[in-house]
Protein backbone atom coordinates (compact mmCIF):
# COMPACT_ATOMS: atom_id res chain seq x y z
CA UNK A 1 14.38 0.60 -17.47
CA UNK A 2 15.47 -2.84 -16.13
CA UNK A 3 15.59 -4.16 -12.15
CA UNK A 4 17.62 -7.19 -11.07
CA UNK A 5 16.96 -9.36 -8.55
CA UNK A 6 19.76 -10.99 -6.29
CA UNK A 7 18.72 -13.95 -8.23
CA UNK A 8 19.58 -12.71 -12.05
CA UNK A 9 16.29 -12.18 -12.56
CA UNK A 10 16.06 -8.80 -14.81
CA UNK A 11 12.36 -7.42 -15.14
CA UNK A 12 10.98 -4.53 -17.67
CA UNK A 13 9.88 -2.07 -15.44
CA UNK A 14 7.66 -0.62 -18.54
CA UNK A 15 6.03 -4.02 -19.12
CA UNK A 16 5.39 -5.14 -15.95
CA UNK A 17 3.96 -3.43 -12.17
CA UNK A 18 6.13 -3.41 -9.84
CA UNK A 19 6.19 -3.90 -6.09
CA UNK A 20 8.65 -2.39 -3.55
CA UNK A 21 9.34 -3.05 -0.25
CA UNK A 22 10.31 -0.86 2.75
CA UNK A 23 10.65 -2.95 5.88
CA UNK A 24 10.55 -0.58 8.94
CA UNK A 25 11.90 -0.94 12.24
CA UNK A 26 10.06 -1.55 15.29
CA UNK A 27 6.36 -2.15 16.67
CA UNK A 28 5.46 1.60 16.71
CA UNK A 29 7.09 3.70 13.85
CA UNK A 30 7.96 7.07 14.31
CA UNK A 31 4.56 8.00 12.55
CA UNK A 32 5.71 11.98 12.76
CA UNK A 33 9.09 11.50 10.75
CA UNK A 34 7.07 9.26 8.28
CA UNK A 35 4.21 11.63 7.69
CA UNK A 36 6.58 14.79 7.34
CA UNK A 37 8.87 12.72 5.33
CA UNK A 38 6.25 11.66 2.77
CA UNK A 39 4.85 15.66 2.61
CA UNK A 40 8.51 16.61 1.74
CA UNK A 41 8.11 14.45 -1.72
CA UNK A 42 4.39 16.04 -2.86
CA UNK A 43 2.29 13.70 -2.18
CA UNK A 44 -1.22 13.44 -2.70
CA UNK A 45 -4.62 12.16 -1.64
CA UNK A 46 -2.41 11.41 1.71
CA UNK A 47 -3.81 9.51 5.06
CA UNK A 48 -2.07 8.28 8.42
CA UNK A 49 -3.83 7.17 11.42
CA UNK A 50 -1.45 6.06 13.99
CA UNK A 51 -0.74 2.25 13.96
CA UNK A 52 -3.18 1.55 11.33
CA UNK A 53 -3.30 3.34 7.53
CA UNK A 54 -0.30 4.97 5.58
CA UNK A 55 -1.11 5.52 2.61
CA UNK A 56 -1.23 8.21 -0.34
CA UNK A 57 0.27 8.52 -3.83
CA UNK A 58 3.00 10.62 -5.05
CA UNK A 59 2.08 13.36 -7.79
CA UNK A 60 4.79 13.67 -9.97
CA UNK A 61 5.76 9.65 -10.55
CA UNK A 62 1.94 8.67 -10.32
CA UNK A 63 2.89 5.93 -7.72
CA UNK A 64 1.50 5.00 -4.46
CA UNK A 65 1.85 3.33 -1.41
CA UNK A 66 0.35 1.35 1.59
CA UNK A 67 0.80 -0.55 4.57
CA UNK A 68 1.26 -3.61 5.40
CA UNK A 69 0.80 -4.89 8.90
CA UNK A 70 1.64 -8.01 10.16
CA UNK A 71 -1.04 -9.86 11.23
CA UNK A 72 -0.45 -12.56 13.01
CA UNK A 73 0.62 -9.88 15.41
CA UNK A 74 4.31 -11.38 15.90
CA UNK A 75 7.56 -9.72 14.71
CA UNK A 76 9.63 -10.41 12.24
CA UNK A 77 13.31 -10.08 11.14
CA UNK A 78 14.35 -8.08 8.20
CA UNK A 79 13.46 -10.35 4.76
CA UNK A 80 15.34 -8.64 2.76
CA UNK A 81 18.25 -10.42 1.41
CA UNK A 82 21.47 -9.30 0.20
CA UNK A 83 24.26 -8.02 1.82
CA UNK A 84 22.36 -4.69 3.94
CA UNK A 85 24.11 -5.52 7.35
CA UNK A 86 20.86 -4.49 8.90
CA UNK A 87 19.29 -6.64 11.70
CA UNK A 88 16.07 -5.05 13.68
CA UNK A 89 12.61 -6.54 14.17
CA UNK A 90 9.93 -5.60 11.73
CA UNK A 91 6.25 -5.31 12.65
CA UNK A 92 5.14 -3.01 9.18
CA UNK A 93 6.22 -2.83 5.79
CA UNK A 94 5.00 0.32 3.41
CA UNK A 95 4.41 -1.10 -0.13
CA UNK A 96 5.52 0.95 -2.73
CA UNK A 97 3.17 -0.12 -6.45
CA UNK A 98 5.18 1.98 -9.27
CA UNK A 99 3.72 3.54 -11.90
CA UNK A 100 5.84 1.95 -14.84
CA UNK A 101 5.01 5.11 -17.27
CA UNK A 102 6.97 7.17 -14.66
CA UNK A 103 9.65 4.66 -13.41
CA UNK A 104 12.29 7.76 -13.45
CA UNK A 105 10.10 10.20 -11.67
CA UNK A 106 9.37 7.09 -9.08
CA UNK A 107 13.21 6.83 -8.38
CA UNK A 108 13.33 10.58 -7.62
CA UNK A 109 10.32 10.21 -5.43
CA UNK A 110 11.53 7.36 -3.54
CA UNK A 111 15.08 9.31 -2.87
CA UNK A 112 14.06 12.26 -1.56
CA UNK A 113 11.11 10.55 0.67
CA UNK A 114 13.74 8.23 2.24
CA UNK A 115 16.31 10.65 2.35
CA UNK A 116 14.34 12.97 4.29
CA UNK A 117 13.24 10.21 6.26
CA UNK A 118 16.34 8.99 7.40
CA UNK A 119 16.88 12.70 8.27
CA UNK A 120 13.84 12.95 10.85
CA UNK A 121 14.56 9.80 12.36
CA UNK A 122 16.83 7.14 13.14
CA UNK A 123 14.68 4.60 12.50
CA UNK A 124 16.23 1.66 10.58
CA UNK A 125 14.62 0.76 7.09
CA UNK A 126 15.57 -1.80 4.32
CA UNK A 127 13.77 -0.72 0.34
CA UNK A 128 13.91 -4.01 -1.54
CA UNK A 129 12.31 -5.35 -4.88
CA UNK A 130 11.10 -8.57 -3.92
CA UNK A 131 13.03 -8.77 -0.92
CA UNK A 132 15.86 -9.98 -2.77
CA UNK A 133 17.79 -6.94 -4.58
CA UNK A 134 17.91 -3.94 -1.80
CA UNK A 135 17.74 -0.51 -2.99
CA UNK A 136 18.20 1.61 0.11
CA UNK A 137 19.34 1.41 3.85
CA UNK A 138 18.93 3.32 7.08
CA UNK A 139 21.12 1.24 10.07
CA UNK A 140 22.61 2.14 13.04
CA UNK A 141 25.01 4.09 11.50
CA UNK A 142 23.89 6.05 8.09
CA UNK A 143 21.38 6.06 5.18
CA UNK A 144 22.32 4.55 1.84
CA UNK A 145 20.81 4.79 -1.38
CA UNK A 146 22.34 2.15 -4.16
CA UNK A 147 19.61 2.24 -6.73
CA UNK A 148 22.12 1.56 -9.61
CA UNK A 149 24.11 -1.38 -7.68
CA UNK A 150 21.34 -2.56 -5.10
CA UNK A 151 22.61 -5.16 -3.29
């Protein structure tokens, strides 16, 4: 299984780890929707304390995930580049580290966690690979998952 990058870059996803991205609106996240979202996919060894840890690994695709906090303590704008149409200030990213034996079962994962996530809340989200080719979208006005075409 391949991933481009905005840039033309194409990477192996069995050769290499890979690193995903989901930027996530706003200084407080709506910890409930994440935590029910993430229990919706099977997830295990799982762990959220309020503001500080999110983190846990998902069963079937063997990947797992963390945050990422700013810490310089100052917002941010979304990263992510390509054409999203999203614009909200970002104080936490969850890092998604794929298991590249289960790339396939990852994608699955990844769909129905934001899918139910965008569902429970309508907090805004961008999923990129490198924060240049984006995956999947929550805005204003709907969730969109583009895993085939990312943008």
């Amino acid at each position: 299984m391949q991933i481009s990058g905005e840039s033309g870059s194409v990477f192996d996803a069995t050769q290499q780890s890979l690193d995903m991205s989901l930027e996530i609106e706003g200084e407080k996240p709506d910890w409930e929707a994440l935590g029910n979202a993430i229990q919706s996919v099977g997830v295990v060894n799982y762990e959220i304390e309020r503001d500080s840890v999110f983190q846990g690994a998902f069963a079937k695709s063997d990947g797992y995930f963390w945050l990422s906090k700013r810490s310089d303590g100052q917002r941010k704008t979304v990263i992510a580049e390509g054409n999203h149409g999203c614009e909200f200030s970002v104080w936490n990213t969850i890092v998604f580290r794929i298991n590249n034996s289960f790339y396939d079962e990852f994608v699955e994962d990844i769909h129905i966690f934001l899918k139910r996530l965008a569902e429970l809340s309508s907090m805004q989200f961008v999923l990129s690979f490198q924060y240049e080719g984006v995956y999947a979208i929550r805005n204003e006005k709907e969730f969109q998952f583009f895993w085939d075409q990312p943008r």
